[in-house]
PDB file of N, CA and C in Angstrom:
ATOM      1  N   UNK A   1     111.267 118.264  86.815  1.00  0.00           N
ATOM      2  CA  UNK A   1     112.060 117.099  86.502  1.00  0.00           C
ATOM      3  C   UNK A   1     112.842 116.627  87.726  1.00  0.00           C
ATOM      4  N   UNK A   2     113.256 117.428  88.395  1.00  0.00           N
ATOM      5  CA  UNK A   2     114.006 116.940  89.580  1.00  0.00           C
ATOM      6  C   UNK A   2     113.839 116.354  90.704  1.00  0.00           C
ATOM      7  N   UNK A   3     112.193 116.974  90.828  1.00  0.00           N
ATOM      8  CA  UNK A   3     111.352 116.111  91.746  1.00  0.00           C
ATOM      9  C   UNK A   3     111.078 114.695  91.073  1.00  0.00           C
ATOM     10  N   UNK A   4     111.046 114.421  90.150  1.00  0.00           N
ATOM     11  CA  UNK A   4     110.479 112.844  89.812  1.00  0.00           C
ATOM     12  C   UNK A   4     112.030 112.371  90.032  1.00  0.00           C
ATOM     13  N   UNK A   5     113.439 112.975  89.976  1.00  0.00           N
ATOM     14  CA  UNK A   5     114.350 111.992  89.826  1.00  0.00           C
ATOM     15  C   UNK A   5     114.636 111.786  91.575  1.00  0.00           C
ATOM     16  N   UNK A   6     114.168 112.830  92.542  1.00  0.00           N
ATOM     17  CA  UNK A   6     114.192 112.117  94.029  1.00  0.00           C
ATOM     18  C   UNK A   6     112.980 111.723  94.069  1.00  0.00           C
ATOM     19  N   UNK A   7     112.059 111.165  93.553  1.00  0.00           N
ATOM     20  CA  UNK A   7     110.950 110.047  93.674  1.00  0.00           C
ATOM     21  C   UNK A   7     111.610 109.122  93.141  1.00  0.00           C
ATOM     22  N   UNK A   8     112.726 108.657  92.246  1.00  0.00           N
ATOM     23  CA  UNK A   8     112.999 107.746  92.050  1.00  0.00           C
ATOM     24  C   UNK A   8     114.259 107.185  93.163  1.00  0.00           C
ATOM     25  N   UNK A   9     114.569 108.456  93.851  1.00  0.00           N
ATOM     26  CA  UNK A   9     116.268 108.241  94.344  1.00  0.00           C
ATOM     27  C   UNK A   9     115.363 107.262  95.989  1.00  0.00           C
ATOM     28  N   UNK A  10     113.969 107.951  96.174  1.00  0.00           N
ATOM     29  CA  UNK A  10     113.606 107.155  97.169  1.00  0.00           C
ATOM     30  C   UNK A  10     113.955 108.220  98.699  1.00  0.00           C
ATOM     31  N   UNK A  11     113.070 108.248  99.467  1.00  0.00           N
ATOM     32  CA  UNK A  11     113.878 109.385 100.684  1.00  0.00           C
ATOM     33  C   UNK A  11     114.870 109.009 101.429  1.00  0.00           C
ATOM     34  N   UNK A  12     114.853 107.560 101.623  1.00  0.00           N
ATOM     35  CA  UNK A  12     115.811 107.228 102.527  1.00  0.00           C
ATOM     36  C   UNK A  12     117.417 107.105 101.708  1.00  0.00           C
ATOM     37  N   UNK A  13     117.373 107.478 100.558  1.00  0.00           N
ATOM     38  CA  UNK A  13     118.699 107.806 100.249  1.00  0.00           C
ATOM     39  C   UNK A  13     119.204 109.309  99.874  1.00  0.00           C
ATOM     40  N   UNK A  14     118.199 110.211 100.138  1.00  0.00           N
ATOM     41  CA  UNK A  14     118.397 111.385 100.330  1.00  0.00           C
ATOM     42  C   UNK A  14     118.999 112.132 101.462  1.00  0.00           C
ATOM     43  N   UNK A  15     120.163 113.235 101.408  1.00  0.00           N
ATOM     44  CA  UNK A  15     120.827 113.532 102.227  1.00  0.00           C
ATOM     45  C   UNK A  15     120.064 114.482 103.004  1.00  0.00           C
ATOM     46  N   UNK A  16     120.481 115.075 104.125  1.00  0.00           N
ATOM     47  CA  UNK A  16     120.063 116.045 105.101  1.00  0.00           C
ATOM     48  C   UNK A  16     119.749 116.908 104.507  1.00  0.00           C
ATOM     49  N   UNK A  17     120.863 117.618 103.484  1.00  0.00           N
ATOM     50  CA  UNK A  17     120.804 118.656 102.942  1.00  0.00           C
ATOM     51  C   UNK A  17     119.401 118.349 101.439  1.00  0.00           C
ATOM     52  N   UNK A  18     119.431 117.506 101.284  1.00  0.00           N
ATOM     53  CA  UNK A  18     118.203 117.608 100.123  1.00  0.00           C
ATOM     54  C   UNK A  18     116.905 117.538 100.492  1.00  0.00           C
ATOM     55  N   UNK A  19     116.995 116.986 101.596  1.00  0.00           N
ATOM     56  CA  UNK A  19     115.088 117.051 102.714  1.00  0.00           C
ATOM     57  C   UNK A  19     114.912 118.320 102.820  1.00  0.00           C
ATOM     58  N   UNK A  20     116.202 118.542 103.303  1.00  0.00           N
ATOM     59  CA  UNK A  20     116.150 120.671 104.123  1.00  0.00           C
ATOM     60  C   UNK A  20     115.494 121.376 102.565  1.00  0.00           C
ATOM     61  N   UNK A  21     116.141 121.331 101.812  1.00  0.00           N
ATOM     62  CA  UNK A  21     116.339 122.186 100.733  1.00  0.00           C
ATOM     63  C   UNK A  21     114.857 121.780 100.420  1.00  0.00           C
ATOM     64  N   UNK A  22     113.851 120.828 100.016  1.00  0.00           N
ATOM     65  CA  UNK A  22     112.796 120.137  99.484  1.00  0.00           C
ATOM     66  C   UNK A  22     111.266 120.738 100.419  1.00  0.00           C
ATOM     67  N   UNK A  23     111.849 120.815 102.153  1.00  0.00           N
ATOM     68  CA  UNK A  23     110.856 121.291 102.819  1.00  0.00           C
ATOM     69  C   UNK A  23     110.445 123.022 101.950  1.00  0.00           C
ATOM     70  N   UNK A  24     112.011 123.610 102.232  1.00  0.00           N
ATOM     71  CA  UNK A  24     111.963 124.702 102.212  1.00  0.00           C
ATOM     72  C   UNK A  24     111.389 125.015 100.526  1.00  0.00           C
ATOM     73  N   UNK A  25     111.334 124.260  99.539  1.00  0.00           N
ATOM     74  CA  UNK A  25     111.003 124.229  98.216  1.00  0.00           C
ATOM     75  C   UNK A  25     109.020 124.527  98.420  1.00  0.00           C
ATOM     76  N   UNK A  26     108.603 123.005  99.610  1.00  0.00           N
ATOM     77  CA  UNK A  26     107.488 123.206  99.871  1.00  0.00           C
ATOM     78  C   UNK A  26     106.773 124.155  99.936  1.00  0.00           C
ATOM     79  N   UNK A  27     106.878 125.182 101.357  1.00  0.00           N
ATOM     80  CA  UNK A  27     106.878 126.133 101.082  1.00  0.00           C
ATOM     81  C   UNK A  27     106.760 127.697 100.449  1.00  0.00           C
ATOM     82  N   UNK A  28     107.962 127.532  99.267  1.00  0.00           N
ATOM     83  CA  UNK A  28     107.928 128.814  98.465  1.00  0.00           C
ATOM     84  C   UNK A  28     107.013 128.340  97.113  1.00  0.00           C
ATOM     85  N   UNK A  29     107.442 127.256  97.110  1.00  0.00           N
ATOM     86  CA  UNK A  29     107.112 127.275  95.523  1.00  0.00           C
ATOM     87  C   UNK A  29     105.652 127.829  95.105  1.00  0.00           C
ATOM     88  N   UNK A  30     105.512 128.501  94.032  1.00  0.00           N
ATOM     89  CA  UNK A  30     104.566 129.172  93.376  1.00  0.00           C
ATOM     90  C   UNK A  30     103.619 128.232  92.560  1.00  0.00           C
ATOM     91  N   UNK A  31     104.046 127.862  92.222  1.00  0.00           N
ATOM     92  CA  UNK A  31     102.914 126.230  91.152  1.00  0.00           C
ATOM     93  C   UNK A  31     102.607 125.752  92.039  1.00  0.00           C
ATOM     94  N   UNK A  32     101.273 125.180  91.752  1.00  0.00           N
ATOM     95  CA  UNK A  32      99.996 125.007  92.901  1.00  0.00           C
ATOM     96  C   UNK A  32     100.274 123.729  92.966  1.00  0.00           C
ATOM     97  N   UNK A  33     100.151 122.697  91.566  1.00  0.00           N
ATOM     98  CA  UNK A  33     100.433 121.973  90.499  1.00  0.00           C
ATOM     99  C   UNK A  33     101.907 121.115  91.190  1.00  0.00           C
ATOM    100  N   UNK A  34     103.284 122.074  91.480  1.00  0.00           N
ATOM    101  CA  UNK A  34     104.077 121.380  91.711  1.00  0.00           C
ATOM    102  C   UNK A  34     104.631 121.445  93.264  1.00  0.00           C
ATOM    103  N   UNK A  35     103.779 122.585  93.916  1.00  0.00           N
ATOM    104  CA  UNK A  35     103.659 122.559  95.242  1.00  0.00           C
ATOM    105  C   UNK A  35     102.868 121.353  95.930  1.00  0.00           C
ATOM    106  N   UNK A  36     101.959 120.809  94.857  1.00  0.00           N
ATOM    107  CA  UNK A  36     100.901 119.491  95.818  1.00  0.00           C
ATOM    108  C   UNK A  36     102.296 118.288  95.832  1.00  0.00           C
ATOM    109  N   UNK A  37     102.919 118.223  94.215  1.00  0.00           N
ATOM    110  CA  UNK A  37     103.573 117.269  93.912  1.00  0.00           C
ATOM    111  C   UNK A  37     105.065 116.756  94.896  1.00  0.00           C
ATOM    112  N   UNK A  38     105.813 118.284  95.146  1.00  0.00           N
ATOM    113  CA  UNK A  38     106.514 118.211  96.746  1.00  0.00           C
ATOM    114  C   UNK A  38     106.123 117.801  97.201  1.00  0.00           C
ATOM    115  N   UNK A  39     105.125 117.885  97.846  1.00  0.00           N
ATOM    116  CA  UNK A  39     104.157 117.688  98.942  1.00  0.00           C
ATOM    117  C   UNK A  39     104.094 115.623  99.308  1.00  0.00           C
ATOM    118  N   UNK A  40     103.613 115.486  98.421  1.00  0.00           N
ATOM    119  CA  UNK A  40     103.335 114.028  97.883  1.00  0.00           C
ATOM    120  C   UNK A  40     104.751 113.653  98.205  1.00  0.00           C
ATOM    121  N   UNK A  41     105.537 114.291  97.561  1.00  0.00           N
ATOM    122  CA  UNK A  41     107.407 113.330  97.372  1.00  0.00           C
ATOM    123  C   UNK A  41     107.290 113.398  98.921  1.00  0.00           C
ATOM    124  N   UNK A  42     107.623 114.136  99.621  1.00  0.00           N
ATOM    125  CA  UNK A  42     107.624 114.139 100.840  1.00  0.00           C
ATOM    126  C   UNK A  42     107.135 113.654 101.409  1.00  0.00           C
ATOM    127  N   UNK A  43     105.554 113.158 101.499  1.00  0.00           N
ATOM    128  CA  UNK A  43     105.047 112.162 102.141  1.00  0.00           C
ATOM    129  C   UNK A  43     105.128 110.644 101.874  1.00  0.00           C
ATOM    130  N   UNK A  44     106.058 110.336 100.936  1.00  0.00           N
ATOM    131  CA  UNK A  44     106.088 109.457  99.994  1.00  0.00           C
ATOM    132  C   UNK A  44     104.942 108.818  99.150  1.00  0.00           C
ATOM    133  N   UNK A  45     104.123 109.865  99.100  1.00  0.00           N
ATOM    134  CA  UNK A  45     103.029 109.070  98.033  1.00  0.00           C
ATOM    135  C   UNK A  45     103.436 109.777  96.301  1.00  0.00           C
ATOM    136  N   UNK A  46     102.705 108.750  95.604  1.00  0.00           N
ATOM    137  CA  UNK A  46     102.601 108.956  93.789  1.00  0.00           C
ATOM    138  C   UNK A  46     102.560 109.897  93.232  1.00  0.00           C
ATOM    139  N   UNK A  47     103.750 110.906  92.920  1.00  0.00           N
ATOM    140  CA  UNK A  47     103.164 111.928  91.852  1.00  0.00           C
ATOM    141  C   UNK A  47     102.342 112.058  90.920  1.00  0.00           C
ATOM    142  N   UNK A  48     101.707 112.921  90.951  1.00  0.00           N
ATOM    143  CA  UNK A  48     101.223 113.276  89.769  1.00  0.00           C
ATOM    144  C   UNK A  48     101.458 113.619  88.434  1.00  0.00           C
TER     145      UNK A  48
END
């Protein structure tokens, strides 16, 4: 859920600290599923 509400917040109104925290989410996260979907927010393309 939190990832779709910074797909809505948009990146460029995201703080330092929520990119940092989002890379590092990249990363660990265990869901394959919501590891692509980071992935995507971050590049700014369409979740899934």
């Amino acid at each position: 859920m939190a990832i779709k509400v910074l797909d809505k917040w948009k990146k460029e109104n995201w703080s330092t600290e929520i990119e940092k925290e989002i890379r590092h989410l990249s990363e660990v996260e265990p869901n394959n599923n919501t590891k692509e979907n980071i992935k995507r927010l971050l590049n700014g393309q369409e979740l899934k």
